[in-house]
Protein backbone atom coordinates (compact mmCIF):
# COMPACT_ATOMS: atom_id res chain seq x y z
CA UNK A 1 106.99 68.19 116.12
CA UNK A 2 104.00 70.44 115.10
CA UNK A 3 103.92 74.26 115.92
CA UNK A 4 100.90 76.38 116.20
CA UNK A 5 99.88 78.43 113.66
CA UNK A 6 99.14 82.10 115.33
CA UNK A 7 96.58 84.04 113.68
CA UNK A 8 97.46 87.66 112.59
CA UNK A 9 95.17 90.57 113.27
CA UNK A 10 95.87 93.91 112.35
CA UNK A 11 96.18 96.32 114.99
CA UNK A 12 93.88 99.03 116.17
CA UNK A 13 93.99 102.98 115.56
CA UNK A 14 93.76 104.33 119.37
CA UNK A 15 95.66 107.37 119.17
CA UNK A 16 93.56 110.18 120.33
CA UNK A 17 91.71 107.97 122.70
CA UNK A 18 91.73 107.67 126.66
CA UNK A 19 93.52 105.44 127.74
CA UNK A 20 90.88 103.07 129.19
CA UNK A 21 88.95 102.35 125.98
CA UNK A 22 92.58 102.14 124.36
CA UNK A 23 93.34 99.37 126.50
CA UNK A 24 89.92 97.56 125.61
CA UNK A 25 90.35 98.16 122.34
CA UNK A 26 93.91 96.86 121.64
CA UNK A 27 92.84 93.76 124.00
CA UNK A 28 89.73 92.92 121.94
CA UNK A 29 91.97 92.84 118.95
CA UNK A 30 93.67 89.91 120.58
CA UNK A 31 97.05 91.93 122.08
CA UNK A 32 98.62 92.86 125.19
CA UNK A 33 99.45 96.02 126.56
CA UNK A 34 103.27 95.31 127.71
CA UNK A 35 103.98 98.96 128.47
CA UNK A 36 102.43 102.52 128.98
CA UNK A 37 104.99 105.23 129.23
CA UNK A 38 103.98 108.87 130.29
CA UNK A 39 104.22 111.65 128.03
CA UNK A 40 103.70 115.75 129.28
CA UNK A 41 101.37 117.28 126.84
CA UNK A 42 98.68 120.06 126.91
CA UNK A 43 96.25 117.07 125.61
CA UNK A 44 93.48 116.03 128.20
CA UNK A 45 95.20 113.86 130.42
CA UNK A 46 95.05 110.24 129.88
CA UNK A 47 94.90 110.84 126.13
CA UNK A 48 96.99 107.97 123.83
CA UNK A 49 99.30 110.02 121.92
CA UNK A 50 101.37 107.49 120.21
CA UNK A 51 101.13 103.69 119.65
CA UNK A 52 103.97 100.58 118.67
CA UNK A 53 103.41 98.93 116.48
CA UNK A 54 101.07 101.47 113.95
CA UNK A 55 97.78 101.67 113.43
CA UNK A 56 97.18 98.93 110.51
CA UNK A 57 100.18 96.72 111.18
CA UNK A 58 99.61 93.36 111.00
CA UNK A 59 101.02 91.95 113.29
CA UNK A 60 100.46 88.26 115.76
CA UNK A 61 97.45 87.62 118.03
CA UNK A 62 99.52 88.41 121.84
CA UNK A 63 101.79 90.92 120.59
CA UNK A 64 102.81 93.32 123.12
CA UNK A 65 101.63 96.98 122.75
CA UNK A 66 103.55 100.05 124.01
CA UNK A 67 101.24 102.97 124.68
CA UNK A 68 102.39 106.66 124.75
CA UNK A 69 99.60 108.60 126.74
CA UNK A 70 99.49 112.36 128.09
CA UNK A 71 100.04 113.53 131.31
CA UNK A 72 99.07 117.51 133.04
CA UNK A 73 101.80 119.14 131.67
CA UNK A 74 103.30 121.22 134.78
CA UNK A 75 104.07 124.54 132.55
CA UNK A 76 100.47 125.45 133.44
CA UNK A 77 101.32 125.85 137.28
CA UNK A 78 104.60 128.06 136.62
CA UNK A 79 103.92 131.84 137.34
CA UNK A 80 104.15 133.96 134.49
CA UNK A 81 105.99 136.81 134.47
């Protein structure tokens, strides 16, 4: 029985990005964005903040990303006092 080779590519640097051209990026590169989980942060919203696996990784062609991106942090709308 034969078994596929799959290629390896080495995954993309999209911390600091929005999310959108994250999500291009990380798909050009041959993966798949499995999960995106929400973050508060005072970062523009929709910002990547963090990124498995690493920036540089090698790592197979339909991998599964997981995306850490920024959401409106809700301090802002507290009163201050």
């Amino acid at each position: 029985m034969l078994t596929a080779q799959r290629a390896l590519v080495r995954m993309p640097d999209v911390v600091g990005l929005p999310l959108r051209k994250a999500k291009l990026l990380v798909q050009n590169a041959g993966l798949v964005v499995d999960a995106i989980t929400f973050q508060e942060s005072y970062e523009t919203r929709d910002n990547v903040l963090g990124q498995k696996p690493m920036r540089g990784q090698m790592v197979y062609a339909g991998d599964k990303v997981t995306l850490t991106v920024s959401r409106e942090s809700y301090v802002k709308w507290l009163p201050s006092i």
